[in-house]
Protein backbone atom coordinates (compact mmCIF):
# COMPACT_ATOMS: atom_id res chain seq x y z
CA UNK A 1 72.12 37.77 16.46
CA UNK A 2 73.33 35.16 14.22
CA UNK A 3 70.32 33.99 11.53
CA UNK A 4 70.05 29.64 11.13
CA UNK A 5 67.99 30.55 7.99
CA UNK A 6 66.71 33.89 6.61
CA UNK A 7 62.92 32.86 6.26
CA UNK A 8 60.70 28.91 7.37
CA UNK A 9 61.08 26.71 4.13
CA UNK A 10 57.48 24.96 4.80
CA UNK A 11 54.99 24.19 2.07
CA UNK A 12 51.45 25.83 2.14
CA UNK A 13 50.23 22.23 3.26
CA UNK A 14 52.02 21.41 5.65
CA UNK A 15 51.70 25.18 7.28
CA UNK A 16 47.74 25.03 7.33
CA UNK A 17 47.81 21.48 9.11
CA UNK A 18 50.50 23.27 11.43
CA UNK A 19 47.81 26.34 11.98
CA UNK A 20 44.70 23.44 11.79
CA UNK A 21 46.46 21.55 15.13
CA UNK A 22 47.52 24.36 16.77
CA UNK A 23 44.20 26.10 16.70
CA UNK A 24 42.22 23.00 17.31
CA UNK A 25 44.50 21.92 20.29
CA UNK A 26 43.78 25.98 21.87
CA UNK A 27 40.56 25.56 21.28
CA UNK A 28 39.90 23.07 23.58
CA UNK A 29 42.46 24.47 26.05
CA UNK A 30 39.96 27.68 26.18
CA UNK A 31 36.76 26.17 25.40
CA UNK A 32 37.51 24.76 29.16
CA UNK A 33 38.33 27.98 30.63
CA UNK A 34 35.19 29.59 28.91
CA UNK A 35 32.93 27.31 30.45
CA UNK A 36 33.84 27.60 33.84
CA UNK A 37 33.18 31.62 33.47
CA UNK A 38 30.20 31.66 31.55
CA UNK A 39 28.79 29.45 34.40
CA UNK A 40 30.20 31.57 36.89
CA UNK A 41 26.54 32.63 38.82
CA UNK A 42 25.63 28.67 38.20
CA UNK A 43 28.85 27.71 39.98
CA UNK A 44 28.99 30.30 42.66
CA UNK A 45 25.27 28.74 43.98
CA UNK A 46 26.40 25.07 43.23
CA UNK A 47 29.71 24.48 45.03
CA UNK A 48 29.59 27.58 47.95
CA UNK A 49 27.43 27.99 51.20
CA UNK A 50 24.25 29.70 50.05
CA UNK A 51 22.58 33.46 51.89
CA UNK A 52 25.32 36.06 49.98
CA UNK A 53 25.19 35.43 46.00
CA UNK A 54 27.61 38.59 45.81
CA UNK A 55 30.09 36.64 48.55
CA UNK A 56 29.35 33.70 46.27
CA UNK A 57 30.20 35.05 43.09
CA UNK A 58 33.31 36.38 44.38
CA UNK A 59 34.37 33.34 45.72
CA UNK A 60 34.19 31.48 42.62
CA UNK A 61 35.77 34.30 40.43
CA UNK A 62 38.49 33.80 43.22
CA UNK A 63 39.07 30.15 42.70
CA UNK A 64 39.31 31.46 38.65
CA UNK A 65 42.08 33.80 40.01
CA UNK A 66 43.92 31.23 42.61
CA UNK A 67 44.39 28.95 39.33
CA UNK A 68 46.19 31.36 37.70
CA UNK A 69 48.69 31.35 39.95
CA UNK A 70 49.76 27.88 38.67
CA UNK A 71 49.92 28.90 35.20
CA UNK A 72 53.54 30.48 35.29
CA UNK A 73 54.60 27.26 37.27
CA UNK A 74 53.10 25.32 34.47
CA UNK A 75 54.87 28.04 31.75
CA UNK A 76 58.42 26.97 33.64
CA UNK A 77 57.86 23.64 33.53
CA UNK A 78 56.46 23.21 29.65
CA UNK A 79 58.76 26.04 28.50
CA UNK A 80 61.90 24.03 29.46
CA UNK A 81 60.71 21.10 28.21
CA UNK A 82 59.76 22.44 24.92
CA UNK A 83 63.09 24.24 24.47
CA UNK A 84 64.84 20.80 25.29
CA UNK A 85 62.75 18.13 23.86
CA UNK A 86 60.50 19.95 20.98
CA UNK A 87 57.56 21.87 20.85
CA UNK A 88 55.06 19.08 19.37
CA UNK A 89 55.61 16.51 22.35
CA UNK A 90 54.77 19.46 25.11
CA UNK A 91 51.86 20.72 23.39
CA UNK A 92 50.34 17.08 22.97
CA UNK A 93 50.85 16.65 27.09
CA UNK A 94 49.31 20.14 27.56
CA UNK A 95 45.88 19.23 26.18
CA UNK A 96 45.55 16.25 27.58
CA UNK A 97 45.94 17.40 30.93
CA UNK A 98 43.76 19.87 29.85
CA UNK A 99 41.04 17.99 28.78
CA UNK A 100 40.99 15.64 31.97
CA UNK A 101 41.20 18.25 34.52
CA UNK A 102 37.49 20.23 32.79
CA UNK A 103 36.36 16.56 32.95
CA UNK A 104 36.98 16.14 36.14
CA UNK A 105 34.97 19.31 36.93
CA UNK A 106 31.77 18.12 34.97
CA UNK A 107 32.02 15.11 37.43
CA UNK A 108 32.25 16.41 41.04
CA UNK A 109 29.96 16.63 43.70
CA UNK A 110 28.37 20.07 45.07
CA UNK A 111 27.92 21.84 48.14
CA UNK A 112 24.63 20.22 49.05
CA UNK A 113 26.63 16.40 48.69
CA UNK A 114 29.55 16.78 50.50
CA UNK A 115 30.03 20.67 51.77
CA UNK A 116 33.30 22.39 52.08
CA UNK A 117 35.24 20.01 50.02
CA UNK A 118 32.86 20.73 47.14
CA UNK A 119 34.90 24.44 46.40
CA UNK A 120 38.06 22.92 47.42
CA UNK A 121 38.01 19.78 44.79
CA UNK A 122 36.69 22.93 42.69
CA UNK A 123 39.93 24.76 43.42
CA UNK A 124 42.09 21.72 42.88
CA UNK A 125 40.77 20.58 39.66
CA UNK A 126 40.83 24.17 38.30
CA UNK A 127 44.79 24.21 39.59
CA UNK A 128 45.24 21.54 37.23
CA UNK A 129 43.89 23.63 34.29
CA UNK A 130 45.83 26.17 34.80
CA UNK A 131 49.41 24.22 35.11
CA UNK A 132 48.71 22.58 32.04
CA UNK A 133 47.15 26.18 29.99
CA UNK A 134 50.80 27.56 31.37
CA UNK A 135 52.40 25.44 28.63
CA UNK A 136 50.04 25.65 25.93
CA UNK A 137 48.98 29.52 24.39
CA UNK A 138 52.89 30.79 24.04
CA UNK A 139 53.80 26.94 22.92
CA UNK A 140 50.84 26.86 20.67
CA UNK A 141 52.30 30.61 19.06
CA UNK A 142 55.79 29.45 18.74
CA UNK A 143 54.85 26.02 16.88
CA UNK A 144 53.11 28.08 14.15
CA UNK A 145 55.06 31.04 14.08
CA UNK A 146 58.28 28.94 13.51
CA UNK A 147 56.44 27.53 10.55
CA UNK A 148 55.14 30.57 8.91
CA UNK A 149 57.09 32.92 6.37
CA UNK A 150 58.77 35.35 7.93
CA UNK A 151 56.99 38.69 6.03
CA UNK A 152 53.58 37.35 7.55
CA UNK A 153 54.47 36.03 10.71
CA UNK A 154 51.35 37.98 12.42
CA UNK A 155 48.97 36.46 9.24
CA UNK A 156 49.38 33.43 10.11
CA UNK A 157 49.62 33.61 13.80
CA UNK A 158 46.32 35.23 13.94
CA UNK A 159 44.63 31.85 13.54
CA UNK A 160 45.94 30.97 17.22
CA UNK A 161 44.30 34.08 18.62
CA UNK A 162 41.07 33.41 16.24
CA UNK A 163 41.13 29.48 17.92
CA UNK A 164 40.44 31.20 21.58
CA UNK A 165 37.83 33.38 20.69
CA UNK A 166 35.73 31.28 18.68
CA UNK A 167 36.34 29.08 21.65
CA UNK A 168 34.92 31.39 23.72
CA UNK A 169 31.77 32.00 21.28
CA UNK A 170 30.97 28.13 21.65
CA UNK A 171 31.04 27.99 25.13
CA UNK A 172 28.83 30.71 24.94
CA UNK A 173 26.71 29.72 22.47
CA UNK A 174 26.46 26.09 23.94
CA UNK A 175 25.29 27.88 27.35
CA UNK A 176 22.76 29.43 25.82
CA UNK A 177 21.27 26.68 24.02
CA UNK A 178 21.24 25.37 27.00
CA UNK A 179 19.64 27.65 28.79
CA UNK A 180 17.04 27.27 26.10
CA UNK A 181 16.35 23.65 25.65
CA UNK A 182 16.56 23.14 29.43
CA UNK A 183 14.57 24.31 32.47
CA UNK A 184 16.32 26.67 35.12
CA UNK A 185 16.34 23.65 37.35
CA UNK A 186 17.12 20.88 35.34
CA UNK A 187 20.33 23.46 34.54
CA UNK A 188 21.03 23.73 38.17
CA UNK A 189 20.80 19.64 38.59
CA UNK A 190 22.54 18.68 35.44
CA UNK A 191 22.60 20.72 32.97
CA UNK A 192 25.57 22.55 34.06
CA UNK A 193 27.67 19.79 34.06
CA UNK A 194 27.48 19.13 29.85
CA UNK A 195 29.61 21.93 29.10
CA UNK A 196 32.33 20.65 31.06
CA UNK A 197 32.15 16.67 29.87
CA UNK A 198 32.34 17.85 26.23
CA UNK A 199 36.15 18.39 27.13
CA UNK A 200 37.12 14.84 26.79
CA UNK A 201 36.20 13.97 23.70
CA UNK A 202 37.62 17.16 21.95
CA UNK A 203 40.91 16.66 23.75
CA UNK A 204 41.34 13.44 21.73
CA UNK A 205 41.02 15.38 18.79
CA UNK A 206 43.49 17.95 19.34
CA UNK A 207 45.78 14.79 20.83
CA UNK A 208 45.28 13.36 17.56
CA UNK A 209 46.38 16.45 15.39
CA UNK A 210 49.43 17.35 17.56
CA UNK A 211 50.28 13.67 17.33
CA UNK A 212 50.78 13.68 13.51
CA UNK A 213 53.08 16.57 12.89
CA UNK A 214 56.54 17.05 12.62
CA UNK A 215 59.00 19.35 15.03
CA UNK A 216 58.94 22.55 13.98
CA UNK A 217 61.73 23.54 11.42
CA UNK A 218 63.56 26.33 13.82
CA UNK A 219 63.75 23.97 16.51
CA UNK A 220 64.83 21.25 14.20
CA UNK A 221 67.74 23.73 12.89
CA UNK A 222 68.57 24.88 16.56
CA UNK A 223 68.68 21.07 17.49
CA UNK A 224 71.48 20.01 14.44
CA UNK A 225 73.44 23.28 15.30
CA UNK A 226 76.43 22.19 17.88
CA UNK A 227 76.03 24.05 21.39
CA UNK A 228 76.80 23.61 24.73
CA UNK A 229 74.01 22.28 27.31
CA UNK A 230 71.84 25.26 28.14
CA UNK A 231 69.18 26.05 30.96
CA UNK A 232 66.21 27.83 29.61
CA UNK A 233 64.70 29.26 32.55
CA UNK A 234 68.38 30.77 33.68
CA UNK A 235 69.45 31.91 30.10
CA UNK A 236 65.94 33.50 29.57
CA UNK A 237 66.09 35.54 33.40
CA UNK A 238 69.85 36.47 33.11
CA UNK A 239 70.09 37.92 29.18
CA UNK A 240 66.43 38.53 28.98
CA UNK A 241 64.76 40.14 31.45
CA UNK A 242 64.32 43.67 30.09
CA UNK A 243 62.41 42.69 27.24
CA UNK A 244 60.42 40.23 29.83
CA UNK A 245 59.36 43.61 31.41
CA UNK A 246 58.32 45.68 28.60
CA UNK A 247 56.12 42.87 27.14
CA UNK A 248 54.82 41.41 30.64
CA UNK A 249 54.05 45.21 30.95
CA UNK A 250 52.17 45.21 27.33
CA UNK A 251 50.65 41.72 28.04
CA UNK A 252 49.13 42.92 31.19
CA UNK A 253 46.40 45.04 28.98
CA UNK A 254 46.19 41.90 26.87
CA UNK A 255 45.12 40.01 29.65
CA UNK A 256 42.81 42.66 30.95
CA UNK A 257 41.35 43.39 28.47
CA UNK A 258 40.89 39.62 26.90
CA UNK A 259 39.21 38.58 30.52
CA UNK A 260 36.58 41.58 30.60
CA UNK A 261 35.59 40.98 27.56
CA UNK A 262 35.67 37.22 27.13
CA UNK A 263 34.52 36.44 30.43
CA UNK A 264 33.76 39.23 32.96
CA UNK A 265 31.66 41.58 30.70
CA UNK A 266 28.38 38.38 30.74
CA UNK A 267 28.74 38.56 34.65
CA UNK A 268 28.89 42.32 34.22
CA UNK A 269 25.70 42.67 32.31
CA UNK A 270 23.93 39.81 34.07
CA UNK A 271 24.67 41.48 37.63
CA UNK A 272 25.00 45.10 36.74
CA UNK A 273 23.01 45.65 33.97
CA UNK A 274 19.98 43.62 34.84
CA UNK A 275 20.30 41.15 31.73
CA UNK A 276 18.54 37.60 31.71
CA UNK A 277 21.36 35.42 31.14
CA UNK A 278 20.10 34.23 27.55
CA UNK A 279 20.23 37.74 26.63
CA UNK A 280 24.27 38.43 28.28
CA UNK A 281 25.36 35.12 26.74
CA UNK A 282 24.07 36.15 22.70
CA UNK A 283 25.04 39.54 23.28
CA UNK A 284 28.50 37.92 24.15
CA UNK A 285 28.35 35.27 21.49
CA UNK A 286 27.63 38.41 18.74
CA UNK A 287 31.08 39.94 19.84
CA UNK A 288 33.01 36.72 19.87
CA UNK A 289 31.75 35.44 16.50
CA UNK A 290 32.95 39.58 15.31
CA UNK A 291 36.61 39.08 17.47
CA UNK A 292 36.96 35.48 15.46
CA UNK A 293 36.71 37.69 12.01
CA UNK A 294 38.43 40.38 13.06
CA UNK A 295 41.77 38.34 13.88
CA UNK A 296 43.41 38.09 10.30
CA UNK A 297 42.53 41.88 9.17
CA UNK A 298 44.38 42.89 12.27
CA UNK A 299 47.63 40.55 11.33
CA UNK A 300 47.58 41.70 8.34
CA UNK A 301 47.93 45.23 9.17
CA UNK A 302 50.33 44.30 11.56
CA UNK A 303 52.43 42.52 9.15
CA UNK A 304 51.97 46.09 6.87
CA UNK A 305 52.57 48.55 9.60
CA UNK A 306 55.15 46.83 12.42
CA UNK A 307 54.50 45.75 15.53
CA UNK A 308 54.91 49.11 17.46
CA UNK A 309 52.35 51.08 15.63
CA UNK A 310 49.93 47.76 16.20
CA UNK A 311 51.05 48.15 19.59
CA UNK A 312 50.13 52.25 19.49
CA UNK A 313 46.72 51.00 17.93
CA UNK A 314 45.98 48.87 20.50
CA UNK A 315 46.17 50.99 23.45
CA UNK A 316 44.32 53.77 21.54
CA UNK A 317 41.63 51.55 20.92
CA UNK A 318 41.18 50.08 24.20
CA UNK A 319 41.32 54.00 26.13
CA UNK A 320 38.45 55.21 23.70
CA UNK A 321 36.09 52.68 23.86
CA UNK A 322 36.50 50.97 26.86
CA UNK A 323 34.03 53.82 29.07
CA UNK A 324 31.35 53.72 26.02
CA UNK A 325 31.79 49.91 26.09
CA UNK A 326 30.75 49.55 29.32
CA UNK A 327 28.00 52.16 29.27
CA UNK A 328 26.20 50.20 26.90
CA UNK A 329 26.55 46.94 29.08
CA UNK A 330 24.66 48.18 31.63
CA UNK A 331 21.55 48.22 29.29
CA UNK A 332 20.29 45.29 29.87
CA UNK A 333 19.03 44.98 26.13
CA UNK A 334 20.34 42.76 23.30
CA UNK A 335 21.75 44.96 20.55
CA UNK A 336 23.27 47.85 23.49
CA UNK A 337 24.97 44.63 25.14
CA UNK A 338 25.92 43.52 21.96
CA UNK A 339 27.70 46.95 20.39
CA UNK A 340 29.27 47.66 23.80
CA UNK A 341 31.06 43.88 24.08
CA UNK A 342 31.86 44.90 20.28
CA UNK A 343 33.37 48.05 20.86
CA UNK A 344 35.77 46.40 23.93
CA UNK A 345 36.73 43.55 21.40
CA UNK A 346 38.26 45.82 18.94
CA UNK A 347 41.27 46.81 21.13
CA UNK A 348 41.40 43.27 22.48
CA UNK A 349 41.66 41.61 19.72
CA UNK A 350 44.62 43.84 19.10
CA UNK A 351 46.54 43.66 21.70
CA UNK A 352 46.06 39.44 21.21
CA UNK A 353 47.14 39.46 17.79
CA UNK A 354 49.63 41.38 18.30
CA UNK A 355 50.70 40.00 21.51
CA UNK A 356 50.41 36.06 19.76
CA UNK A 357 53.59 37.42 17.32
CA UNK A 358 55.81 39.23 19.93
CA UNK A 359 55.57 36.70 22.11
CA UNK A 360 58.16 34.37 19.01
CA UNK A 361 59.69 37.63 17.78
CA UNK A 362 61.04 38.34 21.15
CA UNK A 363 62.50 35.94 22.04
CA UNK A 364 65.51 33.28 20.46
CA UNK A 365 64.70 29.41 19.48
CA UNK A 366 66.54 27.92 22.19
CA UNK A 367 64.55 29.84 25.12
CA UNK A 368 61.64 30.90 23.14
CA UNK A 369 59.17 28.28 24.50
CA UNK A 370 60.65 28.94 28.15
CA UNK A 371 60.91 32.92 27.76
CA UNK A 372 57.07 33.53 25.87
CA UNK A 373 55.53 30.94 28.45
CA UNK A 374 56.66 32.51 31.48
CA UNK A 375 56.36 36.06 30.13
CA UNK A 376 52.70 35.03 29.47
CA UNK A 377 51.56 33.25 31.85
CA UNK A 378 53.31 36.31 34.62
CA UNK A 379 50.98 38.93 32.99
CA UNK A 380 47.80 36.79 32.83
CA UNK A 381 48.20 35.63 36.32
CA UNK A 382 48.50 39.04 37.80
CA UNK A 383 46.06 41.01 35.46
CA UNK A 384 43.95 38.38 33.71
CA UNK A 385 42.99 35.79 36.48
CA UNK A 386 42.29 38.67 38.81
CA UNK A 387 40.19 40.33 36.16
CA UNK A 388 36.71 39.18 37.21
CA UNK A 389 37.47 39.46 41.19
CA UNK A 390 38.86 43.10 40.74
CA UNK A 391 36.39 44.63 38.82
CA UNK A 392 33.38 42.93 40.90
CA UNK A 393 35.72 44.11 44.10
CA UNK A 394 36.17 47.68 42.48
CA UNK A 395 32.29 48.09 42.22
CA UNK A 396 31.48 46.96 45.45
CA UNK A 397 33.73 49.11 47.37
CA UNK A 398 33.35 52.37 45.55
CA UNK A 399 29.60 52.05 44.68
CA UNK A 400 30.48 53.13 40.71
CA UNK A 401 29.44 50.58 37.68
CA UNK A 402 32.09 52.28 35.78
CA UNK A 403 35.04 51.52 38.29
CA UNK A 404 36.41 48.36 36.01
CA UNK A 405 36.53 50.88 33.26
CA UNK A 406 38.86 53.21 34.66
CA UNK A 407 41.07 50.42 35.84
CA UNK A 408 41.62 49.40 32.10
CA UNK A 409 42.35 52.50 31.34
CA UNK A 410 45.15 52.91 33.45
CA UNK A 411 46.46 49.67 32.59
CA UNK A 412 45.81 50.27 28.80
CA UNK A 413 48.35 53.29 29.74
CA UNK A 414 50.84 51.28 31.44
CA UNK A 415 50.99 48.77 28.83
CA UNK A 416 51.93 51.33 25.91
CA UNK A 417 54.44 52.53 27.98
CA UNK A 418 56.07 48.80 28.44
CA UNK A 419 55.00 48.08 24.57
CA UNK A 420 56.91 51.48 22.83
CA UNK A 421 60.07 50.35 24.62
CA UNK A 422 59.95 47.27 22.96
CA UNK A 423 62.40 46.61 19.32
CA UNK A 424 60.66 46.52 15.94
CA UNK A 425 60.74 42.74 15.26
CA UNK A 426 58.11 42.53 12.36
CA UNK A 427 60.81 41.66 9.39
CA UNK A 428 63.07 39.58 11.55
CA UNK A 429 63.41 36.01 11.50
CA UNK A 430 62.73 33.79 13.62
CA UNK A 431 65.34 30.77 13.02
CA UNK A 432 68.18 32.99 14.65
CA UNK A 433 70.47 32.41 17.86
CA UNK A 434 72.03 34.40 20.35
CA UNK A 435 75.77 33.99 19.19
């Protein structure tokens, strides 16, 4: 590897309005996403044929999963672009589409209006989402990472990771105010729908951020060096596929574990534990609000230790607490629910932090966009979309609560094994080519 510069020349100012857009922009991006799961049992009697809630439920945890599968199509597509024209102009395009497909949902008609196109204009508009979320968490990670000193990379690129989760603690928290200002019914006629419409004016706002910054100084320095024309998507598959496979391998617990947590763990107590809603959705909201604050200790001590012992860390964390975790979900009380989501956000956040820097460190400028987006979005698809679906599928068919448990497990496993294999990167660059 040939280094462009040895560290990012940016002043502090410029690097928090850097970490300021790129947060604000994910936020919204996952603020969208939130909703739709923390309305899950709201949307499965909504926009499917009533008589079988569970058939219901995993119906609309299926149309979560089928949008997934757009997201590495949407990683392709964005990646190239963002290797070839610039990071900024992508991630402007990526929440904006963003923005107007969870609009779009707030807007459509249900079952009861116009039947069996109600799930299907469901499944479209969530398609959407997910081609333009393809482009945005890896682009979102590059943009700052390329920005931010090289000794504390993961530092500063814990604020992208810190973004989703608090996004996921508003959606939460805006549910359950919700659910306590509001009647059931008035929920089920309207109410719902709020959540959803919020999306277009905070998509302006992140359009607006992205807007006013400048290109990012590694692509700016890969852009001035003289090479020949390149294709992304073929450079990235023929020179880097191994490392695509050990961290699609270590992303895979990443996106396990992020989806249980963030999204499948309020079904979870709701439906197996016997919680009232309100009660799932603050339990859910205490965890979030203690992932948010947990981001920058954990890239800190990634920055101190290296990536593979944060990698080591992770898995531990998520084997060990991930039965407990799910024992005390099934309470059905407040500060059990609470301490059990708490104990499974330890080892997520973790694995996102950590994941959020390896994603850049990985990877060289000129397919980094391309490379991290399609890594990404491969390992979320498979093991994050199908999150919800699986687990409610695992307990159905073998009768055990705890089924979704062991399934992280053995993923948690896999993932170190993928993770380990992977090069220190924590003092390296990140303005370097592939001579």
């Amino acid at each position: 590897m040939h280094a462009i510069h040895t560290g990012q020349q940016v002043s502090p100012a410029t690097l928090h309005k850097v970490i300021a857009a790129s947060a604000i922009g994910n936020f919204v991006e996952w603020f969208d996403f939130a909703v739709y799961g923390f309305l899950a049992v709201t949307i499965a009697s909504l926009f499917f044929p009533p008589g079988n809630p569970t058939l219901a439920l995993l119906q609309t945890f299926a149309v979560f999963a089928v949008s997934f599968a757009l997201r590495p199509l949407g990683g392709i597509v964005f990646g190239i672009l963002g290797d070839r024209i610039g990071r900024k102009r992508v991630l402007s395009i990526t929440v904006l589409l963003m923005a107007g497909a969870t609009t779009l949902i707030g807007l459509l008609p249900t079952y009861a209006s116009i039947g069996l196109f109600a799930p299907l204009l469901l499944a479209l508009a969530r398609c959407l989402q997910g081609f333009s979320a393809g482009g945005e968490y890896a682009g979102a990670c590059a943009f700052v990472m390329e920005h931010a000193p090289t000794e504390q990379k993961a530092r500063y690129g814990s604020f992208v990771p810190v973004s989703t989760f608090l996004a996921f603690a508003s959606a939460a928290g805006l549910v359950f105010g919700l659910d306590q200002i509001i009647s059931s019914e008035q929920m089920q006629a309207w109410g719902w729908r709020l959540p959803f419409l919020i999306a277009a004016p905070l998509g302006l706002v992140g359009l607006y951020m992205r807007l006013r910054l400048d290109e990012s100084p590694a692509f700016k320095a890969m852009a001035a060096e003289p090479a020949p024309e390149h294709s992304p998507l073929m450079e990235t598959l023929r020179l880097h596929s191994a490392t695509i496979a050990c961290l699609g391998a270590f992303i895979s617990a990443t996106a396990l574990s992020f989806y249980m947590f963030t999204t499948y763990l309020t079904t979870y107590m709701q439906v197996v534990g016997g919680a009232a809603r309100p009660t799932a959705l603050l339990a859910s909201l205490i965890a979030l609000l203690f992932a948010a604050l947990l981001c920058p200790f954990v890239g800190r001590y990634s920055d101190r230790v290296g990536r593979r012992r944060t990698i080591l860390t992770a898995g531990v964390a998520l084997i060990v607490a991930v039965y407990p975790a799910f024992t005390l979900a099934t309470s059905g009380a407040l500060l059990p629910s609470a301490l059990g989501a708490m104990l499974l956000a330890v080892g997520a956040v973790i694995c996102g932090v950590v994941t959020a820097v390896l994603l850049s460190e990985q990877f060289p400028t000129r397919v980094r966009y391309t490379a991290s987006a399609f890594t990404y979005n491969l390992a979320y698809t498979v093991f994050g979309g199908t999150a919800p679906l699986i687990a409610t599928w695992l307990i159905e068919q073998t009768g055990d609560r705890m089924s979704p448990a062991y399934y992280l497990i053995v993923i948690a496993l896999l993932a170190l094994v993928g993770g380990l294999a992977l090069p220190e990167s924590s003092k390296r660059p990140l303005n370097y080519r592939a001579d």
